[in-house]
C-alpha atoms as a PDB file:
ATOM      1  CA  UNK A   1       3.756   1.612   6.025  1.00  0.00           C
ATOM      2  CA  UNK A   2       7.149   3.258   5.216  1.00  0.00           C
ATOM      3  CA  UNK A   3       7.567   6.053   2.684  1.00  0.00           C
ATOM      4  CA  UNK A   4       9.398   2.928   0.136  1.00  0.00           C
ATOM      5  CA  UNK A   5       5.834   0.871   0.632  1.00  0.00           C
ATOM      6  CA  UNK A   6       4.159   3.606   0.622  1.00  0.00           C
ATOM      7  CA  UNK A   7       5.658   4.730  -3.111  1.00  0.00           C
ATOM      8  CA  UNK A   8       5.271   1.692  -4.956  1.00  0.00           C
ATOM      9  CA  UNK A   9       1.989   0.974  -3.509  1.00  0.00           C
ATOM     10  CA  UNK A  10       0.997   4.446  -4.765  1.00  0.00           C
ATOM     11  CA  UNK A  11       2.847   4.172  -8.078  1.00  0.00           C
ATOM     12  CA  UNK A  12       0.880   0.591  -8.675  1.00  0.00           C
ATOM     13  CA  UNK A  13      -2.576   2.513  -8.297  1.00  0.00           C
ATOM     14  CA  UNK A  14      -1.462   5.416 -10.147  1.00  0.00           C
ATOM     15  CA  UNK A  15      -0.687   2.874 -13.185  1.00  0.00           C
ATOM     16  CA  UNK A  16      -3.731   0.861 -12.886  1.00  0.00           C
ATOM     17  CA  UNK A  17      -6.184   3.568 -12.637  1.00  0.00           C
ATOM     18  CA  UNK A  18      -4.936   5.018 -16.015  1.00  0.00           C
ATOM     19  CA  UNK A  19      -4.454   1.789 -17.621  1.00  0.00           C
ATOM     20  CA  UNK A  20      -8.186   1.113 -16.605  1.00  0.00           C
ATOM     21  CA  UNK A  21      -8.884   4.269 -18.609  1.00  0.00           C
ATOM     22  CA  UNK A  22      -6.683   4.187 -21.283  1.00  0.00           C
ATOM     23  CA  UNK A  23      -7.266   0.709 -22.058  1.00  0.00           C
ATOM     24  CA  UNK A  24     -11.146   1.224 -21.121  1.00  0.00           C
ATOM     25  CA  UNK A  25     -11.828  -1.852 -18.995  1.00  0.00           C
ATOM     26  CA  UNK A  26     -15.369  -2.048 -17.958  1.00  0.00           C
ATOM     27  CA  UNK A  27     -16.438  -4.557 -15.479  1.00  0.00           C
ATOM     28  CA  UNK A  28     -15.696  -5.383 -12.597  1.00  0.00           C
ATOM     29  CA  UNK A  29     -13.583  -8.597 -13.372  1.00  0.00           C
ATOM     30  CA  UNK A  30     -11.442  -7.348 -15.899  1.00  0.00           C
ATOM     31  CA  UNK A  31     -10.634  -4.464 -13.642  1.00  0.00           C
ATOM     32  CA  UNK A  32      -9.249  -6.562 -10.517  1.00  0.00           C
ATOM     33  CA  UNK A  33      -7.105  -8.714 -13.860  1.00  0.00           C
ATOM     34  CA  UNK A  34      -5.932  -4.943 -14.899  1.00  0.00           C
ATOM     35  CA  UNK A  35      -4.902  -4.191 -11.060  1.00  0.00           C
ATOM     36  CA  UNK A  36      -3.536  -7.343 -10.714  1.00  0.00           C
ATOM     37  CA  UNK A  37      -1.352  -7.825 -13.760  1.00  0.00           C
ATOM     38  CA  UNK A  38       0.009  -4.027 -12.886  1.00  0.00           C
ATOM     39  CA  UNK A  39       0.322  -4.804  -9.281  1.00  0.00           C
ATOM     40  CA  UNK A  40       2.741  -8.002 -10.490  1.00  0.00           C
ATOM     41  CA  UNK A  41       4.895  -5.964 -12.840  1.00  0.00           C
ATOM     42  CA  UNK A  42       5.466  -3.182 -10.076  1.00  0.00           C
ATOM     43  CA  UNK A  43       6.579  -6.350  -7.891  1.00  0.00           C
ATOM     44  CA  UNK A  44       8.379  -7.558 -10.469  1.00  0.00           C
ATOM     45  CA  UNK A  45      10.515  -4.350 -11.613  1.00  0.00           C
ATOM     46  CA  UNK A  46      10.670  -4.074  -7.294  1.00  0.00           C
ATOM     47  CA  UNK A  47      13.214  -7.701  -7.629  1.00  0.00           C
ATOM     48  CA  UNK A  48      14.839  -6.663 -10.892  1.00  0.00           C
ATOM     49  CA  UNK A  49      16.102  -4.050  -9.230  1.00  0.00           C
ATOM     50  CA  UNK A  50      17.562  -5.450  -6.511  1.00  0.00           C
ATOM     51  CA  UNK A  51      15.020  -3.835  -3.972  1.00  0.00           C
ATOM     52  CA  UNK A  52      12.779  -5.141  -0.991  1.00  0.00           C
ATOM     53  CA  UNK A  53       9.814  -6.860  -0.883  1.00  0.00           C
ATOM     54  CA  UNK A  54       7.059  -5.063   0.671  1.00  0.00           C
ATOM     55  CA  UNK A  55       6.345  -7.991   2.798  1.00  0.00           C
ATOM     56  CA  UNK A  56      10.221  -7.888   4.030  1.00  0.00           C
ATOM     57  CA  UNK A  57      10.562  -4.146   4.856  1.00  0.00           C
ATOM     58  CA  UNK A  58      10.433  -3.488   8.336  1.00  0.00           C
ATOM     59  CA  UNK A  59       7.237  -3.169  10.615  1.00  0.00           C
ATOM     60  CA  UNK A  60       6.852  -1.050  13.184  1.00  0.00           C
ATOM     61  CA  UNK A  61       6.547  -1.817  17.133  1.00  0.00           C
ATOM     62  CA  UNK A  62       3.138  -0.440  17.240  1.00  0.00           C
ATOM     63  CA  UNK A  63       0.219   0.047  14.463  1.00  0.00           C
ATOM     64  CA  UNK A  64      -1.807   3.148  14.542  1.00  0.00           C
ATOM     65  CA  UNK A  65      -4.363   1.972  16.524  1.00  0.00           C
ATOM     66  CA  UNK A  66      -2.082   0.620  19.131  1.00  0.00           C
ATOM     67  CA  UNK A  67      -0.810   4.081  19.062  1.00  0.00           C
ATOM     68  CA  UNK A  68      -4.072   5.536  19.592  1.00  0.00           C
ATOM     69  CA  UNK A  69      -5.531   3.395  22.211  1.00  0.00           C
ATOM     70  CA  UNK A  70      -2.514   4.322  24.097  1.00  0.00           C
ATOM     71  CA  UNK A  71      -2.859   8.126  23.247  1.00  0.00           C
ATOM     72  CA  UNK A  72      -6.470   8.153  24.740  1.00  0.00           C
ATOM     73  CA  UNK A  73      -5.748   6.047  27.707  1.00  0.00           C
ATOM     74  CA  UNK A  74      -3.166   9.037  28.609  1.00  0.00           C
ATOM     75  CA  UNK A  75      -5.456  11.796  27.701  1.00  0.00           C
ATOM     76  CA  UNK A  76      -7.708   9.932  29.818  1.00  0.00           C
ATOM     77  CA  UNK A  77      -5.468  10.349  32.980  1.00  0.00           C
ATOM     78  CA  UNK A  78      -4.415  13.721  32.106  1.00  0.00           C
ATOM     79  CA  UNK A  79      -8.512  14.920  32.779  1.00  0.00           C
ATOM     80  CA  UNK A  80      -8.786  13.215  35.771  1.00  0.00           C
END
């Protein structure tokens, strides 16, 4: 996850979490509604403003556990 994902993804739980409290939701339901409806509007302020998708920004070659499988195969060889 990039530092742009990373943001909004962070900005949309920042938002629900105090619109859960400020609106008190209670239950279970009506919380995944609240983190859904905020998660859509962050998406949607995301096109309005010209920016990219989450889904469209660029992936790395290798996840972190690629990365670390590889790291401990090499430590591996270093001890022996």
């Amino acid at each position: 996850m990039g530092s742009t994902e990373l943001a909004a993804n962070l900005f949309r739980a920042t938002q629900a979490e105090e619109k859960l409290r400020r609106d008190e939701v209670r239950g279970k339901q009506q919380a995944n509604q609240t983190h859904y409806e905020v998660g859509r509007k962050v998406r949607q302020t995301i096109a309005e403003l010209g920016g990219t998708m989450p889904e469209n920004l660029p992936k790395p070659e290798s996840s972190i556990q690629q990365l670390e499988k590889t790291r401990k195969k090499l430590t591996k060889k270093d001890d022996n």
